[in-house]
PDB file of N, CA and C in Angstrom:
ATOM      1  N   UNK A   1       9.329   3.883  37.394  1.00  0.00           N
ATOM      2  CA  UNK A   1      10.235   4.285  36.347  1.00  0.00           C
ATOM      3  C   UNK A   1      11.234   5.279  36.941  1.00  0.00           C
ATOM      4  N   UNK A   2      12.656   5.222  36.678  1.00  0.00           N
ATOM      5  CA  UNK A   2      13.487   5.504  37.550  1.00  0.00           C
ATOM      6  C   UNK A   2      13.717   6.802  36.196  1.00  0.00           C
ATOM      7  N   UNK A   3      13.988   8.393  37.421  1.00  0.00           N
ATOM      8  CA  UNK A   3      13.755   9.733  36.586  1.00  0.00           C
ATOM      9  C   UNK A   3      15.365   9.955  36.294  1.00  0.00           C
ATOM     10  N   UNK A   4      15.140  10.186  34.907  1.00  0.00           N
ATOM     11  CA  UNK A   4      16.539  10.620  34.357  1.00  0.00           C
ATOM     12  C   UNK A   4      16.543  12.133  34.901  1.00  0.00           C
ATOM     13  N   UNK A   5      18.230  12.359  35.140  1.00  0.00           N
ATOM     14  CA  UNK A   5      18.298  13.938  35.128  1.00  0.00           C
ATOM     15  C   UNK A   5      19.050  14.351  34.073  1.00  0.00           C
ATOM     16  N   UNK A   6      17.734  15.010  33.170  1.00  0.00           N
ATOM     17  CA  UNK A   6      18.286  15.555  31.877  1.00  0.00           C
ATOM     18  C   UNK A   6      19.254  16.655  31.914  1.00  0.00           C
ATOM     19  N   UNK A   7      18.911  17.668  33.134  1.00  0.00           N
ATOM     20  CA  UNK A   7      19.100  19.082  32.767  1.00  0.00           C
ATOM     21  C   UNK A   7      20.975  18.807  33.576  1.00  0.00           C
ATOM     22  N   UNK A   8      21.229  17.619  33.794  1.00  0.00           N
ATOM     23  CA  UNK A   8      22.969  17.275  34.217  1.00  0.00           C
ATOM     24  C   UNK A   8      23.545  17.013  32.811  1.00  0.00           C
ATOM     25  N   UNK A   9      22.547  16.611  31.949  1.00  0.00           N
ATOM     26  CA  UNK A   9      23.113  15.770  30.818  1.00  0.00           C
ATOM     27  C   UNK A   9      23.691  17.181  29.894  1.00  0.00           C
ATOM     28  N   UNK A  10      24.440  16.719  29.147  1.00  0.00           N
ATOM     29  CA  UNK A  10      24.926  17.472  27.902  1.00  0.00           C
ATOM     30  C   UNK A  10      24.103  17.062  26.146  1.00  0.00           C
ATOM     31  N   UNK A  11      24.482  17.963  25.632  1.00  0.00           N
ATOM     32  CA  UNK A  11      23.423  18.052  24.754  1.00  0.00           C
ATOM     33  C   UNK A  11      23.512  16.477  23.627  1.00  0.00           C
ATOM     34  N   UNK A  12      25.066  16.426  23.666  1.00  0.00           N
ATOM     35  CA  UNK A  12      25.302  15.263  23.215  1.00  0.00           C
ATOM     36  C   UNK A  12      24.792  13.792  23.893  1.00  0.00           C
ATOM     37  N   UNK A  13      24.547  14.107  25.120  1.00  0.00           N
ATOM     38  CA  UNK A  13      24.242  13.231  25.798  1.00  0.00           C
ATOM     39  C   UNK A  13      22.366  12.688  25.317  1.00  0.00           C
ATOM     40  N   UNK A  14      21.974  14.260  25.249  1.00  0.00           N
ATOM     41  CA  UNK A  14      20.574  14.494  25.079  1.00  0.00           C
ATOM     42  C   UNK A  14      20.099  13.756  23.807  1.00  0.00           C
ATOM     43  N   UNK A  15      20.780  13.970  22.888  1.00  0.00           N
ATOM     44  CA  UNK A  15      20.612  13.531  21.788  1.00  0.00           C
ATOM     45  C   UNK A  15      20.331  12.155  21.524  1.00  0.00           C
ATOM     46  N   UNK A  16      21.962  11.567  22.158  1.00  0.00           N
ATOM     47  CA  UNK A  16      22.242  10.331  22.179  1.00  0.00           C
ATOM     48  C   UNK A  16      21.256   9.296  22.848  1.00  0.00           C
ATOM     49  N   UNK A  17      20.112   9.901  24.313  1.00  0.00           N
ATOM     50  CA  UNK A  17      18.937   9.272  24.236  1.00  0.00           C
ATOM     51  C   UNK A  17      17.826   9.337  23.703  1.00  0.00           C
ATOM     52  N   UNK A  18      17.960  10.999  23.056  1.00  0.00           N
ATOM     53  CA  UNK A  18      16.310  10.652  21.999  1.00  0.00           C
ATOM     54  C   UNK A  18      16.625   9.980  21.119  1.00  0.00           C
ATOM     55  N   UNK A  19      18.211   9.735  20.368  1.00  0.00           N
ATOM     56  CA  UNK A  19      17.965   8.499  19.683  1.00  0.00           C
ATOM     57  C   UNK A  19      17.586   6.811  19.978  1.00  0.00           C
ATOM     58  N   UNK A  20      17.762   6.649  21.391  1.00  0.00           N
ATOM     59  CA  UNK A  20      17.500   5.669  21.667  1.00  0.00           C
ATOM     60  C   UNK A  20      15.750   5.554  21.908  1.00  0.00           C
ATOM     61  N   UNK A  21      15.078   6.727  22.500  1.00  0.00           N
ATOM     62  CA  UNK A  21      13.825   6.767  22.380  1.00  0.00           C
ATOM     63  C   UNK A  21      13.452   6.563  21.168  1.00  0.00           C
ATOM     64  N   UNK A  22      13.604   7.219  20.235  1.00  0.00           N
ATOM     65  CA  UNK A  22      13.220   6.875  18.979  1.00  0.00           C
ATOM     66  C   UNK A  22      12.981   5.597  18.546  1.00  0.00           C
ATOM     67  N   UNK A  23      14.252   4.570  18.864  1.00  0.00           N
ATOM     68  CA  UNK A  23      14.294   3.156  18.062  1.00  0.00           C
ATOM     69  C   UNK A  23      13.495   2.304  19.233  1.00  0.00           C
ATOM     70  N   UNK A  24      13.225   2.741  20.426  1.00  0.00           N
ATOM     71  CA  UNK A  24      12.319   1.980  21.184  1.00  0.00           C
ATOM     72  C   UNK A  24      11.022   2.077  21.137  1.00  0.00           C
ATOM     73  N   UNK A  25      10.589   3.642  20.754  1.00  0.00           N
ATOM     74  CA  UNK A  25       8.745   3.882  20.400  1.00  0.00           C
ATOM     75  C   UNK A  25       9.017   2.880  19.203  1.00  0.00           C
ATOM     76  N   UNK A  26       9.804   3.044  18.037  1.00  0.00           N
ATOM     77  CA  UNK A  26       9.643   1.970  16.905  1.00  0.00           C
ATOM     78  C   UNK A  26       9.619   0.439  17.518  1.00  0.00           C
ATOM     79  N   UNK A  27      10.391   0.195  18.092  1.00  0.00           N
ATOM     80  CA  UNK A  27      10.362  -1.743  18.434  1.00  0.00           C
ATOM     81  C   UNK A  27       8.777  -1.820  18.982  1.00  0.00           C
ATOM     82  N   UNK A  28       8.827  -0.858  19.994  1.00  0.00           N
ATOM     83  CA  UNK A  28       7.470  -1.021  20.563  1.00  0.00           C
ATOM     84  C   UNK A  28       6.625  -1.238  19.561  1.00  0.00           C
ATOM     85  N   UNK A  29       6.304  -0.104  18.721  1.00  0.00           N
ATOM     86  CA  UNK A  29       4.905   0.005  17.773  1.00  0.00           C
ATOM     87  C   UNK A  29       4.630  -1.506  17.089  1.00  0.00           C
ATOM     88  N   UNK A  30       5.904  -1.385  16.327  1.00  0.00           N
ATOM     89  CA  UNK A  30       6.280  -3.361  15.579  1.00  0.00           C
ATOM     90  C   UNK A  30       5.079  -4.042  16.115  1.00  0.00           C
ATOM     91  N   UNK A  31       5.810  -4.100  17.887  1.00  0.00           N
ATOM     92  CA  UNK A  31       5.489  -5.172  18.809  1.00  0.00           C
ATOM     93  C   UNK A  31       4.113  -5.566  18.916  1.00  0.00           C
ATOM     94  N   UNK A  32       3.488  -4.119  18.666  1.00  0.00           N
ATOM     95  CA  UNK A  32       1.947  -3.866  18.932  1.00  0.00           C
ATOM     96  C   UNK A  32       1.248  -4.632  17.830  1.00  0.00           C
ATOM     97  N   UNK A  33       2.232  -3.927  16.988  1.00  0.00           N
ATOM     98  CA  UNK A  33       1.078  -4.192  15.350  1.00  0.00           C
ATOM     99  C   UNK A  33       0.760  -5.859  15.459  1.00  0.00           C
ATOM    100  N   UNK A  34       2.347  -6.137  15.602  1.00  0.00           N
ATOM    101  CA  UNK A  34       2.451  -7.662  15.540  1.00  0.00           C
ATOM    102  C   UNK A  34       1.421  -8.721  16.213  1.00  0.00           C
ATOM    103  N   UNK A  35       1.045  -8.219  17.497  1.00  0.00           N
ATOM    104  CA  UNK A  35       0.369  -9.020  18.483  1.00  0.00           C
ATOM    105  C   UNK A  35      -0.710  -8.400  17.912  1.00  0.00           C
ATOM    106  N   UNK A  36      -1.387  -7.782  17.805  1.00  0.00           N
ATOM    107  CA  UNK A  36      -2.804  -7.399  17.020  1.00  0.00           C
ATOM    108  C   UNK A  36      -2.712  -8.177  16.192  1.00  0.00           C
ATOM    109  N   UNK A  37      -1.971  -8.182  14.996  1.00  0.00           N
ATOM    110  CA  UNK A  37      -1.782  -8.899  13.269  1.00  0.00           C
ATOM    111  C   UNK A  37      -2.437 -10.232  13.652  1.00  0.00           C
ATOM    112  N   UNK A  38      -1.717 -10.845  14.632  1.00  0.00           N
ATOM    113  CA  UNK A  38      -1.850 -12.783  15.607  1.00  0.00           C
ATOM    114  C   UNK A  38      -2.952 -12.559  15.782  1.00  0.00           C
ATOM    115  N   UNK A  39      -3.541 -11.271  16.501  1.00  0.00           N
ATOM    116  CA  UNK A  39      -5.090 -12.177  17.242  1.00  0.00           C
ATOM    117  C   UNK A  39      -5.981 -11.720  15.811  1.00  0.00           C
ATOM    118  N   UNK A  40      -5.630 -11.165  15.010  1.00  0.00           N
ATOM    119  CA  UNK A  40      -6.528 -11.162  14.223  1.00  0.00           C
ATOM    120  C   UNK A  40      -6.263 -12.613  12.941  1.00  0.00           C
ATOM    121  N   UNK A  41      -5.413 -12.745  13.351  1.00  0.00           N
ATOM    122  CA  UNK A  41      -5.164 -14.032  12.305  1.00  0.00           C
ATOM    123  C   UNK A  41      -6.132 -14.682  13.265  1.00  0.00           C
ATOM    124  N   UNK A  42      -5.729 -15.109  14.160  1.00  0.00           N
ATOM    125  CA  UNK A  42      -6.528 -16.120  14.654  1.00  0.00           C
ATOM    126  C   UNK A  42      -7.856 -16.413  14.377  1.00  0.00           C
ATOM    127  N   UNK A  43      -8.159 -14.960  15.089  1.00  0.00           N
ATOM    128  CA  UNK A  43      -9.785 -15.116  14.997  1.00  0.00           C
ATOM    129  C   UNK A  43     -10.460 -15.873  13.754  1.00  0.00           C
ATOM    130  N   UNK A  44      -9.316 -15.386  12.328  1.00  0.00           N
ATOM    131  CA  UNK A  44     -10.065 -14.955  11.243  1.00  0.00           C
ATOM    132  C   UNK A  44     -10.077 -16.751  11.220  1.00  0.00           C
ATOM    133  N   UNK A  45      -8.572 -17.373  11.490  1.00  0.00           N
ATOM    134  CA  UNK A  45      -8.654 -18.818  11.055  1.00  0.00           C
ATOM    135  C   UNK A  45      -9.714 -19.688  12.023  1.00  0.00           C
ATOM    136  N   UNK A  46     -10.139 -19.113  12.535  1.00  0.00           N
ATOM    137  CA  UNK A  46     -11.494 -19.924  13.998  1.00  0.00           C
ATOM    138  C   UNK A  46     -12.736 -19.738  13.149  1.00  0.00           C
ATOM    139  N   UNK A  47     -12.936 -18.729  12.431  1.00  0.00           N
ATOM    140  CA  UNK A  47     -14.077 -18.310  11.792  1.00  0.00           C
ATOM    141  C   UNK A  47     -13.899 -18.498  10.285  1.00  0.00           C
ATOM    142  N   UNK A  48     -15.566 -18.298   9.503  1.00  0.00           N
ATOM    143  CA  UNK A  48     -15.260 -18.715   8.118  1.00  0.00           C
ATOM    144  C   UNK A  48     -15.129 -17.521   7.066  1.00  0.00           C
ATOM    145  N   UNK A  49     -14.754 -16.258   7.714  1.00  0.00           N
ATOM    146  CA  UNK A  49     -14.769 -15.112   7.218  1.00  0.00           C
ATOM    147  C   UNK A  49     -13.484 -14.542   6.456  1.00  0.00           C
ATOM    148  N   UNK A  50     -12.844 -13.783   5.823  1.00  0.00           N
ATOM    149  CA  UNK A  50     -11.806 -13.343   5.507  1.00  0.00           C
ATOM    150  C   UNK A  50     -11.803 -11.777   5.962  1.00  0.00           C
ATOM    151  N   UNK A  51     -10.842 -11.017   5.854  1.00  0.00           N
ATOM    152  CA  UNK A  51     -10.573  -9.894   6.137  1.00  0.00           C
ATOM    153  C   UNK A  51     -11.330  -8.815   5.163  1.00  0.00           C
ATOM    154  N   UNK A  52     -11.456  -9.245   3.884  1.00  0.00           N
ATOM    155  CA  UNK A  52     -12.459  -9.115   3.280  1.00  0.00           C
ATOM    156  C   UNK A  52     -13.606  -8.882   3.323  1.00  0.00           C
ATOM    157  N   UNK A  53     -14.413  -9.890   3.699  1.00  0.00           N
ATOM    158  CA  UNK A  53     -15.830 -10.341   3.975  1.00  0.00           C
ATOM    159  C   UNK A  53     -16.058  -8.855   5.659  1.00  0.00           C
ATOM    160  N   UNK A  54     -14.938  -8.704   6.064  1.00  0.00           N
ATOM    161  CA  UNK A  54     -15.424  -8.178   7.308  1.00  0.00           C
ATOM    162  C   UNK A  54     -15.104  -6.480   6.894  1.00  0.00           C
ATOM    163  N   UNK A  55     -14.348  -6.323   6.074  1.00  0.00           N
ATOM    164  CA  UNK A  55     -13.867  -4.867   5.732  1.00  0.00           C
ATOM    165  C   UNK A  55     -13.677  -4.325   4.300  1.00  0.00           C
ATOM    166  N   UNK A  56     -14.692  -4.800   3.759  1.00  0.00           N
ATOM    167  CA  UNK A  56     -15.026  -4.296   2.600  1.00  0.00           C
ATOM    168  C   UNK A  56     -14.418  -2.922   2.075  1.00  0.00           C
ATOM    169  N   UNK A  57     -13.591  -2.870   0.809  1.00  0.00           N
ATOM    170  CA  UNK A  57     -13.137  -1.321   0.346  1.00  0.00           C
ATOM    171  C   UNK A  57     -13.746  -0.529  -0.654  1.00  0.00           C
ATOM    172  N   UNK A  58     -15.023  -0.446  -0.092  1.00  0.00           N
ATOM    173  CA  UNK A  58     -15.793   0.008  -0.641  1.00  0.00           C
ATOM    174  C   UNK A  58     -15.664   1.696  -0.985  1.00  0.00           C
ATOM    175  N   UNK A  59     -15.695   1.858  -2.449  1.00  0.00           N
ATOM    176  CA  UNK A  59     -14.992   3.343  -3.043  1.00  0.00           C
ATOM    177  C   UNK A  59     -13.863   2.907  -3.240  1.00  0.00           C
ATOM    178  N   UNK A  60     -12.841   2.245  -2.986  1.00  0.00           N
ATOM    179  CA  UNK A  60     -11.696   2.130  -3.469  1.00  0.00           C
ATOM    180  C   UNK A  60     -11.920   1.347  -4.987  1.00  0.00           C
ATOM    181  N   UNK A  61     -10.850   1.753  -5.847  1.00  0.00           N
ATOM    182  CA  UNK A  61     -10.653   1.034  -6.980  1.00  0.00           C
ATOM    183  C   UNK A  61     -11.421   1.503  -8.198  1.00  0.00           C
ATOM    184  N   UNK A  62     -12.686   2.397  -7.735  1.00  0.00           N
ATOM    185  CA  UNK A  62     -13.430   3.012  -8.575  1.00  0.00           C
ATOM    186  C   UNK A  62     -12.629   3.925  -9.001  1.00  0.00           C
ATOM    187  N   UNK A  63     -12.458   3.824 -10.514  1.00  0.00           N
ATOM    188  CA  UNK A  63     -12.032   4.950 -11.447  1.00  0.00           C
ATOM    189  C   UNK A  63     -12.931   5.583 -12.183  1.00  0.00           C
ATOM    190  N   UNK A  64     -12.317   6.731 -12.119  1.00  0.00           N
ATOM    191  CA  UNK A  64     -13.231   8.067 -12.959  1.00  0.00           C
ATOM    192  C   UNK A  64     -13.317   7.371 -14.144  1.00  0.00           C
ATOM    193  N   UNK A  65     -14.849   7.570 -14.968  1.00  0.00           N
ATOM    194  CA  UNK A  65     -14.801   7.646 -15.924  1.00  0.00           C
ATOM    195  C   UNK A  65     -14.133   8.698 -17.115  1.00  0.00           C
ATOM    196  N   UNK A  66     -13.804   8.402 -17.901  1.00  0.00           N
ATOM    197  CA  UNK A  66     -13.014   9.603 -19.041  1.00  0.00           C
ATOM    198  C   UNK A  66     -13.843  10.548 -19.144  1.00  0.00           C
ATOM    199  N   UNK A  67     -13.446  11.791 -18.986  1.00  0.00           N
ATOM    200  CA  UNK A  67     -14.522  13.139 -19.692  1.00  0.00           C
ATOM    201  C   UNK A  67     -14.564  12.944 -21.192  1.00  0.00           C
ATOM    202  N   UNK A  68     -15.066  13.513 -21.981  1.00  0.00           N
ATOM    203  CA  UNK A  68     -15.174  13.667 -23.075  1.00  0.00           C
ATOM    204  C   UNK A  68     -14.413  14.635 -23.123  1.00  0.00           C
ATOM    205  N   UNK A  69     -13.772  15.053 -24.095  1.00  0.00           N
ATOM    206  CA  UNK A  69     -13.219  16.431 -24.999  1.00  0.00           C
ATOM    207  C   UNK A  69     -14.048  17.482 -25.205  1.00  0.00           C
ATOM    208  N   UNK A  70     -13.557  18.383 -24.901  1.00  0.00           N
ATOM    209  CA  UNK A  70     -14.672  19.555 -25.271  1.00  0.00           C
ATOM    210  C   UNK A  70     -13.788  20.926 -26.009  1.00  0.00           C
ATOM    211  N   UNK A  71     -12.539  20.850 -26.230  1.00  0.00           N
ATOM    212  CA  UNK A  71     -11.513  21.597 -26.747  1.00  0.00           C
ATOM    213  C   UNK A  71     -10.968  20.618 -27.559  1.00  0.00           C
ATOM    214  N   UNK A  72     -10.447  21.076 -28.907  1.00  0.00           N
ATOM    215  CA  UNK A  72      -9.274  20.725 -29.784  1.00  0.00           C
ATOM    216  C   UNK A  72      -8.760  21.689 -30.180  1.00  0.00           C
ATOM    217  N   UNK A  73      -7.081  21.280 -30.249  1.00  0.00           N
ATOM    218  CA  UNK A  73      -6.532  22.413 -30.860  1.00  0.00           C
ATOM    219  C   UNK A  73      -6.769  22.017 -32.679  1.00  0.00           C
ATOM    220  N   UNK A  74      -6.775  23.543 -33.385  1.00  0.00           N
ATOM    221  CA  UNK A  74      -7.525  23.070 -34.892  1.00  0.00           C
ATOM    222  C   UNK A  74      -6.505  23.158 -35.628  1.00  0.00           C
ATOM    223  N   UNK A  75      -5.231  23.256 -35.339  1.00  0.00           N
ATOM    224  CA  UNK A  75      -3.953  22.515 -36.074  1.00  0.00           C
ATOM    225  C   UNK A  75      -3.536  21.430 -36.200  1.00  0.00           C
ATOM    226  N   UNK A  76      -3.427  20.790 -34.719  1.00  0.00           N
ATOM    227  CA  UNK A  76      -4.279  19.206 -34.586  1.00  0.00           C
ATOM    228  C   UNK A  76      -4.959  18.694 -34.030  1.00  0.00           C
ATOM    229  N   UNK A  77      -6.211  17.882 -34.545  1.00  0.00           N
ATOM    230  CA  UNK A  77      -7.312  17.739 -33.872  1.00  0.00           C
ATOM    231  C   UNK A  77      -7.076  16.584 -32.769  1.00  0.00           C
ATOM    232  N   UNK A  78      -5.824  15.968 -32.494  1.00  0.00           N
ATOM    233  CA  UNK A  78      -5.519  15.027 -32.057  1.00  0.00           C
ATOM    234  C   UNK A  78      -5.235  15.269 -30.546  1.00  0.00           C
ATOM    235  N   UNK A  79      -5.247  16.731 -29.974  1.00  0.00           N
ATOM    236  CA  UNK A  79      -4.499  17.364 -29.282  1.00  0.00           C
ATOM    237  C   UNK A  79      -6.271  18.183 -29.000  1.00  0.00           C
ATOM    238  N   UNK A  80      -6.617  17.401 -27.215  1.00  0.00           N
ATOM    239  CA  UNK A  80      -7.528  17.877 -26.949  1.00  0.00           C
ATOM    240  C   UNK A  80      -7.308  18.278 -25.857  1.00  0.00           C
ATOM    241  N   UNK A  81      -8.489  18.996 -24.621  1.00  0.00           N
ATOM    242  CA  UNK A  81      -8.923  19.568 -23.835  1.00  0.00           C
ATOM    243  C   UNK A  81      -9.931  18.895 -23.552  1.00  0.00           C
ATOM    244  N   UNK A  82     -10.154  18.722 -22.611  1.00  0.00           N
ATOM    245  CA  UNK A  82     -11.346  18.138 -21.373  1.00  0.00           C
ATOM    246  C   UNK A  82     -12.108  19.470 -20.561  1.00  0.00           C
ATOM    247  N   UNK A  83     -11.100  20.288 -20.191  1.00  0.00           N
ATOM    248  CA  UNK A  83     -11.800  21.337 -19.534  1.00  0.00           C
ATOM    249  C   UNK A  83     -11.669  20.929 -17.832  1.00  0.00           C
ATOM    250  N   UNK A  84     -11.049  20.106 -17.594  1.00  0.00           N
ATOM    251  CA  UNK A  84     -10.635  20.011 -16.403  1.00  0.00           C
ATOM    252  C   UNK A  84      -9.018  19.773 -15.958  1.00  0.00           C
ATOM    253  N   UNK A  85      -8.562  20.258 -14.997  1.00  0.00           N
ATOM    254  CA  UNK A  85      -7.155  20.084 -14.919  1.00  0.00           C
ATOM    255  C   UNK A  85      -6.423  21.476 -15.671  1.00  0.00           C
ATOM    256  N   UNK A  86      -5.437  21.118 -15.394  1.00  0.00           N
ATOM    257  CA  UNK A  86      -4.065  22.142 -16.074  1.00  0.00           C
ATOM    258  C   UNK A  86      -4.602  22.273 -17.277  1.00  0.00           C
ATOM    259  N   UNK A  87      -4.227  23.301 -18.234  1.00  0.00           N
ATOM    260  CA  UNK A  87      -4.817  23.440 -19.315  1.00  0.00           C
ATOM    261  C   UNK A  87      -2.901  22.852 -19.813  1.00  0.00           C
ATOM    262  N   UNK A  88      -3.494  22.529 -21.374  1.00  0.00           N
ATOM    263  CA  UNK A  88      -2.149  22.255 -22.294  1.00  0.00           C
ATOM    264  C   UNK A  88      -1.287  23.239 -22.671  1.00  0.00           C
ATOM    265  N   UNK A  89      -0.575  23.245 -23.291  1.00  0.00           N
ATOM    266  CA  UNK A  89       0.337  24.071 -23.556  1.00  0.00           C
ATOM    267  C   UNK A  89      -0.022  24.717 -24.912  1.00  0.00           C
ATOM    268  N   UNK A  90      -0.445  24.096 -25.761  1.00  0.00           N
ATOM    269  CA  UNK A  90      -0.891  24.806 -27.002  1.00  0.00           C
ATOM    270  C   UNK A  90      -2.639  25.550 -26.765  1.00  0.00           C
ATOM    271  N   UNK A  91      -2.690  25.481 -25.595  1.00  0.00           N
ATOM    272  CA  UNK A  91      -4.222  26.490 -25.083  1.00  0.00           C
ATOM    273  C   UNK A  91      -3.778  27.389 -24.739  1.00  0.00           C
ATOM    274  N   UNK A  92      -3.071  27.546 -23.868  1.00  0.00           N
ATOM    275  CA  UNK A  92      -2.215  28.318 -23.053  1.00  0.00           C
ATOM    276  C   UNK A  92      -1.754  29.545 -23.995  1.00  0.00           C
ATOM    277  N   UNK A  93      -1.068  28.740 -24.959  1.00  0.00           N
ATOM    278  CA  UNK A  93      -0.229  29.709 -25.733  1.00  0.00           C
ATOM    279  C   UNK A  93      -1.363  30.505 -26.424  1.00  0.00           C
ATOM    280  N   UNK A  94      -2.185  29.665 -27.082  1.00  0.00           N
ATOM    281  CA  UNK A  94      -3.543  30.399 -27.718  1.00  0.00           C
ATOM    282  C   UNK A  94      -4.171  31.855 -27.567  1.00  0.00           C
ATOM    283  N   UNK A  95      -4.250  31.007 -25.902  1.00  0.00           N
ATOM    284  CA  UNK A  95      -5.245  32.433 -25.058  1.00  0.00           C
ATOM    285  C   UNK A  95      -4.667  33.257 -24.820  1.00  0.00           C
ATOM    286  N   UNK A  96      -2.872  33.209 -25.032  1.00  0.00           N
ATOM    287  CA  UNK A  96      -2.283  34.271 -24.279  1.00  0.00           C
ATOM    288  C   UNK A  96      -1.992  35.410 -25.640  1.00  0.00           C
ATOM    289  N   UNK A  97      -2.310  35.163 -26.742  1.00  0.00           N
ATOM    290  CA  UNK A  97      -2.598  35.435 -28.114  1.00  0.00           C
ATOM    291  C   UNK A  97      -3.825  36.611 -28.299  1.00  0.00           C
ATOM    292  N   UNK A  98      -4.742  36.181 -27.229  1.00  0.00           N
ATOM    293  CA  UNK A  98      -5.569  36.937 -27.237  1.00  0.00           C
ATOM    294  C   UNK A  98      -6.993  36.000 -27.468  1.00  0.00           C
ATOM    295  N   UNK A  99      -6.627  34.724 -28.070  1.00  0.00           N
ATOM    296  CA  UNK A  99      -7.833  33.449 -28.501  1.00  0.00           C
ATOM    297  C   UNK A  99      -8.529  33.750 -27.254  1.00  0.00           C
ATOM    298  N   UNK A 100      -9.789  32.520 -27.407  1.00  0.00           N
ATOM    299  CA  UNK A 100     -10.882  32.734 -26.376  1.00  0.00           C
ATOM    300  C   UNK A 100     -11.344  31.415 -26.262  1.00  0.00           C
ATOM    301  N   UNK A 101     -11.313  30.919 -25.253  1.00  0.00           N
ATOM    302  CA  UNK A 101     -11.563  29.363 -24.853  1.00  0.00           C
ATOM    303  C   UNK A 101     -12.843  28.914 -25.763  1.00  0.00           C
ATOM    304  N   UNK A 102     -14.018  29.600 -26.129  1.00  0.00           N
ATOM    305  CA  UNK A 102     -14.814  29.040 -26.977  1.00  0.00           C
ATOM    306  C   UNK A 102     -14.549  28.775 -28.667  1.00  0.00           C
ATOM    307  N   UNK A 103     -13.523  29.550 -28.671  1.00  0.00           N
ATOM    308  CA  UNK A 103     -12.782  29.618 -29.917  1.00  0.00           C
ATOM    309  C   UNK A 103     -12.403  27.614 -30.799  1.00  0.00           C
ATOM    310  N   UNK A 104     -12.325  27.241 -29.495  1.00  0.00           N
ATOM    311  CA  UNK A 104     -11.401  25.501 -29.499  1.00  0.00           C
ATOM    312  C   UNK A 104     -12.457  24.859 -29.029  1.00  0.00           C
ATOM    313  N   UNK A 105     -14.041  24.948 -28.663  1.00  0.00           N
ATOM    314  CA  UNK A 105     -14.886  24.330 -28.642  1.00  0.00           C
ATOM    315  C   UNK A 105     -15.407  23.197 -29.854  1.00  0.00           C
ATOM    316  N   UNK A 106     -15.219  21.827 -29.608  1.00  0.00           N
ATOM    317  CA  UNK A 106     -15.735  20.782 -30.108  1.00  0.00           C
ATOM    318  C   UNK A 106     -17.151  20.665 -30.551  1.00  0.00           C
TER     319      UNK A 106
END
């Protein structure tokens, strides 16, 4: 690999090849993914497996179940609290009143 002499170059100059480094680590990476992507196609079409069957996403997709409510505000009962997360805005305002979080207990 034939050595650049940076420290002749000007800054514009400097620049002007880390941009070219830049778009070549990118073509490269592509290049990589790409030829990996093939041999794994392959394999997969030689065999009776799917990508699936071999890499299961297991934990993914699982959603939290809902908490229950454990706060309402008693102006409207429609307007709850879980007790986890940011509190609402009409708690907020409550407590800053002087209320007391057991106060809005369900």
């Amino acid at each position: 690999m034939a050595r650049i002499p940076v420290e002749k170059m000007t800054l514009k100059q400097i620049e002007g090849l880390e941009a070219q480094i830049a778009a070549a680590k990118t073509k490269a990476a592509e290049t990589a993914k790409a030829e990996v992507k093939a041999k794994i196609d392959t394999l997969l079409a030689a065999s009776e497996f799917t990508i699936g069957d071999l890499y299961p996403l297991a934990g993914r997709g699982k959603k939290r179940s809902k908490s229950a409510a454990k706060y309402a505000n008693p102006e409207d009962r429609s307007q709850t609290y879980t007790g986890r997360g940011r509190r609402p805005k009409w708690l907020e305002a409550r407590l800053k009143k002087g209320a007391k979080l057991e106060d809005f207990a369900i």
